[in-house]
C-alpha atoms as a PDB file:
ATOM      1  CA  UNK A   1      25.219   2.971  29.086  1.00  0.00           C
ATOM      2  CA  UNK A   2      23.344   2.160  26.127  1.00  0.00           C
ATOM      3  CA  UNK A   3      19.830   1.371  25.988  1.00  0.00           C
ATOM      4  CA  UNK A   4      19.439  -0.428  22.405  1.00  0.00           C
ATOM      5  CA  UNK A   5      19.447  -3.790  22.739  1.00  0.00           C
ATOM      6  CA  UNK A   6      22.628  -5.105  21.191  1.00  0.00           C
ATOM      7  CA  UNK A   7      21.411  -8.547  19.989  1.00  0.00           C
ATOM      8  CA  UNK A   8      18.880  -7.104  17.757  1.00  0.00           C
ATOM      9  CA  UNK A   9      19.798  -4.668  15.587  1.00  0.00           C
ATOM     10  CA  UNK A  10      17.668  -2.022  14.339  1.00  0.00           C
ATOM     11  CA  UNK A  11      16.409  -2.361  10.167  1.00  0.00           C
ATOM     12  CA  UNK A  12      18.530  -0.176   8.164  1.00  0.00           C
ATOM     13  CA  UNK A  13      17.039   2.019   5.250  1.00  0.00           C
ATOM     14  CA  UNK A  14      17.740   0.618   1.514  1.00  0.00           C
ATOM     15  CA  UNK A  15      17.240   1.951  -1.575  1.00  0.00           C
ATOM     16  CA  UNK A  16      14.568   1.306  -3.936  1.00  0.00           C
ATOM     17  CA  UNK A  17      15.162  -1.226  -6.934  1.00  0.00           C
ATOM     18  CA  UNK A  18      14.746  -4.268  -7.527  1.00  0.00           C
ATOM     19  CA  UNK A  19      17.384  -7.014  -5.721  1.00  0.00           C
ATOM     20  CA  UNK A  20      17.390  -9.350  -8.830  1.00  0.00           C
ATOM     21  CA  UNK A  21      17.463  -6.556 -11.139  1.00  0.00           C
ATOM     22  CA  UNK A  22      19.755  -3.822  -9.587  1.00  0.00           C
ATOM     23  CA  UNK A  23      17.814  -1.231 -11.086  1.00  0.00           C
ATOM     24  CA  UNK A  24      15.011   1.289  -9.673  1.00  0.00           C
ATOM     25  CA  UNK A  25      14.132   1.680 -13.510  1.00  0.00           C
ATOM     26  CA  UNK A  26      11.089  -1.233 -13.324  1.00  0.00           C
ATOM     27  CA  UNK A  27       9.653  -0.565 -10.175  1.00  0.00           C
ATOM     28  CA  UNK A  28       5.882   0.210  -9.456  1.00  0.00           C
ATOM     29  CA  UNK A  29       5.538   1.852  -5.954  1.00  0.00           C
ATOM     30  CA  UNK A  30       2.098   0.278  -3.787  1.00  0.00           C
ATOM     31  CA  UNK A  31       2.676   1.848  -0.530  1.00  0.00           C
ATOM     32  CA  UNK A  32       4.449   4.236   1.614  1.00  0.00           C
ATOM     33  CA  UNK A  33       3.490   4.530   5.324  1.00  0.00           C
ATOM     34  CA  UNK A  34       5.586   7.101   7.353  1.00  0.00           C
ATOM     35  CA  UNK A  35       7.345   5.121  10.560  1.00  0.00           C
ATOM     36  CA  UNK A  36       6.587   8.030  13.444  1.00  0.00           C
ATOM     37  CA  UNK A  37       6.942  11.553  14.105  1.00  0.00           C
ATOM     38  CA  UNK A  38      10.257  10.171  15.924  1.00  0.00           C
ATOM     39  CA  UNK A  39      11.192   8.211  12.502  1.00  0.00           C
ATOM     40  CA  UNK A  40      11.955  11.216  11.067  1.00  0.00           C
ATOM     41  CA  UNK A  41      12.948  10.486   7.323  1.00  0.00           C
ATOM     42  CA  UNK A  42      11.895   7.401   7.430  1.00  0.00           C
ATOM     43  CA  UNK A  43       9.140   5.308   5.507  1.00  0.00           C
ATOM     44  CA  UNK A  44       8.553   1.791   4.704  1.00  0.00           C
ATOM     45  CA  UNK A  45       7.469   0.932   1.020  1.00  0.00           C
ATOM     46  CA  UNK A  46       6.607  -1.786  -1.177  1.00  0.00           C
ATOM     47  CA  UNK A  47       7.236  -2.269  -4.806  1.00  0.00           C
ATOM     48  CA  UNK A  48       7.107  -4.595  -7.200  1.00  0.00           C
ATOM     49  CA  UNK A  49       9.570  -4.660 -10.171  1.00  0.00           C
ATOM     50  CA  UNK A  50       7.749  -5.025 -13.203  1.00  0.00           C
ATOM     51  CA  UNK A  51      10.612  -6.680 -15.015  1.00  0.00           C
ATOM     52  CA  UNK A  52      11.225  -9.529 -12.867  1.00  0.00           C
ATOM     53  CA  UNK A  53       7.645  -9.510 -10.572  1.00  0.00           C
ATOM     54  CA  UNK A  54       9.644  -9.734  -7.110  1.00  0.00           C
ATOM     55  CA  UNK A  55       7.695  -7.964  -4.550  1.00  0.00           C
ATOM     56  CA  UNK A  56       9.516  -5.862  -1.885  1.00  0.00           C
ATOM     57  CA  UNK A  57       8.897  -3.919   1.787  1.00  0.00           C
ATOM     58  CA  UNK A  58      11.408  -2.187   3.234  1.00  0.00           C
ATOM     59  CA  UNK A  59      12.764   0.988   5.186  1.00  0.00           C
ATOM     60  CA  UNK A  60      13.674   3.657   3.327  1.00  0.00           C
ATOM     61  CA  UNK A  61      14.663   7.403   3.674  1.00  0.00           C
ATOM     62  CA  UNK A  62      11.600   9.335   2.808  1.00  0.00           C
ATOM     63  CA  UNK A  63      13.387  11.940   0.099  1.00  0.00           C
ATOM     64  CA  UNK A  64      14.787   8.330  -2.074  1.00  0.00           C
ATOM     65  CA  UNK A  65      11.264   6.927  -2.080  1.00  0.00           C
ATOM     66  CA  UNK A  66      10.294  10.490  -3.480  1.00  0.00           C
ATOM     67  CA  UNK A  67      13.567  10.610  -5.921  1.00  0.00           C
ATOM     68  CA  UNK A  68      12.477   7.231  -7.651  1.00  0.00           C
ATOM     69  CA  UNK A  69       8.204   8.844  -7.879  1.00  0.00           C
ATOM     70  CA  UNK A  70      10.011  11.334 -10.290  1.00  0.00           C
ATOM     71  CA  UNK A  71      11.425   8.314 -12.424  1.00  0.00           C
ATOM     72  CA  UNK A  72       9.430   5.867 -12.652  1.00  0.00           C
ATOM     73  CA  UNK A  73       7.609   4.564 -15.604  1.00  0.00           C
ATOM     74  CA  UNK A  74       4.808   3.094 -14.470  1.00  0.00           C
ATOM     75  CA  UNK A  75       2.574   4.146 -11.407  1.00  0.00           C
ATOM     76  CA  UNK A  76       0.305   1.816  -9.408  1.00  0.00           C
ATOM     77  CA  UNK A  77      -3.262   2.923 -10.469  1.00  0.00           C
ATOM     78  CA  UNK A  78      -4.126   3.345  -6.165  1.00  0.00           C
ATOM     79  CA  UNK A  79      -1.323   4.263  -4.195  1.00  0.00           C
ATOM     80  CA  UNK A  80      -1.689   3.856  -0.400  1.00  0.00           C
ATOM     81  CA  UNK A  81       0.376   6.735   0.921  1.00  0.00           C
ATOM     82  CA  UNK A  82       0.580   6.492   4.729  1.00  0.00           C
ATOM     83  CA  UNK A  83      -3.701   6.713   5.242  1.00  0.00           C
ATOM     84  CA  UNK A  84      -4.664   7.669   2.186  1.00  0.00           C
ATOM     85  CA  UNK A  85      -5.429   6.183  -0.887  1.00  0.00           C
ATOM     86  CA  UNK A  86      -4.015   8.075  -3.891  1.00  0.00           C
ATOM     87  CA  UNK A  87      -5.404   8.429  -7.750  1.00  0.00           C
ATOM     88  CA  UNK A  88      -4.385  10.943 -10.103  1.00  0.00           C
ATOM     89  CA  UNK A  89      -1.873  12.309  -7.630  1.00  0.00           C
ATOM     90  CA  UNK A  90      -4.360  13.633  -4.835  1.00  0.00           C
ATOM     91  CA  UNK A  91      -6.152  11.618  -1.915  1.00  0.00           C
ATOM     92  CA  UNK A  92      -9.295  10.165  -2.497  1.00  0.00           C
ATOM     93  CA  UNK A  93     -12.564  11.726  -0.770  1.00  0.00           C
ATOM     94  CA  UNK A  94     -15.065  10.084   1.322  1.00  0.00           C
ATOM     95  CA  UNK A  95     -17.978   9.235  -0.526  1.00  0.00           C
ATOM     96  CA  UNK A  96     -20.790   7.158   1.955  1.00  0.00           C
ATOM     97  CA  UNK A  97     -20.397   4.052   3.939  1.00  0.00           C
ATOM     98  CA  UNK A  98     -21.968   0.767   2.255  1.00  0.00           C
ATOM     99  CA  UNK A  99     -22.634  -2.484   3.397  1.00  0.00           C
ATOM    100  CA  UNK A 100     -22.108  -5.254   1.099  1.00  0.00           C
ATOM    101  CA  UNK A 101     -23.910  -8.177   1.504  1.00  0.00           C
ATOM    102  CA  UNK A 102     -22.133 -11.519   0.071  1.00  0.00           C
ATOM    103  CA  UNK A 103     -24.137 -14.816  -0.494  1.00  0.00           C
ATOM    104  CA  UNK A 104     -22.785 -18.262   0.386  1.00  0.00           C
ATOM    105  CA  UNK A 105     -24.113 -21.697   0.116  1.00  0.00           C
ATOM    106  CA  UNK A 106     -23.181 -24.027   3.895  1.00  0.00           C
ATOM    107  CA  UNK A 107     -23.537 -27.667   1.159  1.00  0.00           C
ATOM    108  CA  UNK A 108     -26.690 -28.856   2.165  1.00  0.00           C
ATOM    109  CA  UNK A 109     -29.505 -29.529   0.069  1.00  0.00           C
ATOM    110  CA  UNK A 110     -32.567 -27.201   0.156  1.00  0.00           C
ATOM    111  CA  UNK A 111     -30.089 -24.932   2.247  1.00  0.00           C
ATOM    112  CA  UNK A 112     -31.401 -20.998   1.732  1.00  0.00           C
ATOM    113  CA  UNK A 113     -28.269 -18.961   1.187  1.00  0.00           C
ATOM    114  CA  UNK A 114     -26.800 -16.823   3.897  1.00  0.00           C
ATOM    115  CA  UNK A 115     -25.517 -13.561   3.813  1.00  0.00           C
ATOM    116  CA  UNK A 116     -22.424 -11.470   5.546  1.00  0.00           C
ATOM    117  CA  UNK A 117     -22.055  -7.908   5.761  1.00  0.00           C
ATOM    118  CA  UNK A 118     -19.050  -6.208   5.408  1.00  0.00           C
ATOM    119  CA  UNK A 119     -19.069  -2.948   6.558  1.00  0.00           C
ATOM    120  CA  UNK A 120     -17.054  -0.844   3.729  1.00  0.00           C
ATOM    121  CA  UNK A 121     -16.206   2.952   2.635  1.00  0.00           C
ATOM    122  CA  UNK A 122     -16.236   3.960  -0.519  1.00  0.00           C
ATOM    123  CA  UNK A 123     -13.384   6.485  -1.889  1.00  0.00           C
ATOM    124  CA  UNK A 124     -14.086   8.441  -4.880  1.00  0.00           C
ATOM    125  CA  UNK A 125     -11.433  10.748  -7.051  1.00  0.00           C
ATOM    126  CA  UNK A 126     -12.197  14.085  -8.621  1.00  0.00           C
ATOM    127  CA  UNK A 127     -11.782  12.508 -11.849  1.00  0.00           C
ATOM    128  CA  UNK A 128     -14.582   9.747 -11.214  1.00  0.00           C
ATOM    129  CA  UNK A 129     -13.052   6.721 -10.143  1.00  0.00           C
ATOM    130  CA  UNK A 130     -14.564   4.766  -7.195  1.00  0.00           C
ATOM    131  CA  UNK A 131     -12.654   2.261  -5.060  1.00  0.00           C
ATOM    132  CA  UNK A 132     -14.075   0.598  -1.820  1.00  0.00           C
ATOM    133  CA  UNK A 133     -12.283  -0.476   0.937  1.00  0.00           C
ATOM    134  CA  UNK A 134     -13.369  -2.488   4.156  1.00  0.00           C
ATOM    135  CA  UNK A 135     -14.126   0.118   6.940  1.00  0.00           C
END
């Protein structure tokens, strides 16, 4: 007896390119998060093709997501692979943890400003660019 449930089928890889344009030629990779150790091959990644401007997630088998990195034209500047944010091909380093502090106004006359913090990392790239993220 078989224990997947029949009335919902499981997602089924795809390969990259763009549905409008039928080609992997335009695309500019965002993300790729590995499924689980149990996934095997597996990723999900989003794209957007540059010719058209569709956005796309799917499942896809881990060595095509790799095949179309070789190809492509044009890179995302920060590419989110799995945990890590990538620039210049290697994972950006911890830097510090910042808090931000952000001013808004409630409408009233007279009102003082208040403040929210937003607790944030900031990720730094041997070659000197900085990018912070929410914590």
């Amino acid at each position: 007896m078989s224990t997947s449930n029949p009335r919902r089928p499981l997602p089924q890889p795809r390969q990259l390119g763009c549905a409008t344009c039928g080609t992997e030629n335009h695309v500019t990779i965002h993300s790729v998060t590995a499924l689980d150790p149990a996934g095997g091959d597996l990723v999900t990644v989003s794209y957007t093709c540059d010719a058209c401007r569709q956005f796309q997630e799917h499942l896809a088998y881990a060595t095509d997501v790799a095949a179309v990195l070789h190809q492509v034209r044009s890179m995302a500047q920060v590419i989110m692979f799995g945990d890590e944010y990538v620039h210049c091909g290697y994972p950006m380093a911890e830097a510090a943890f910042e808090i931000v502090r952000l001013g808004y106004r409630t409408g009233g006359a007279g009102d003082d400003p208040g403040a929210v913090c937003l607790p944030t990392r900031v990720l730094r790239c041997r070659c000197g660019f900085q990018l912070e993220v929410p914590a």
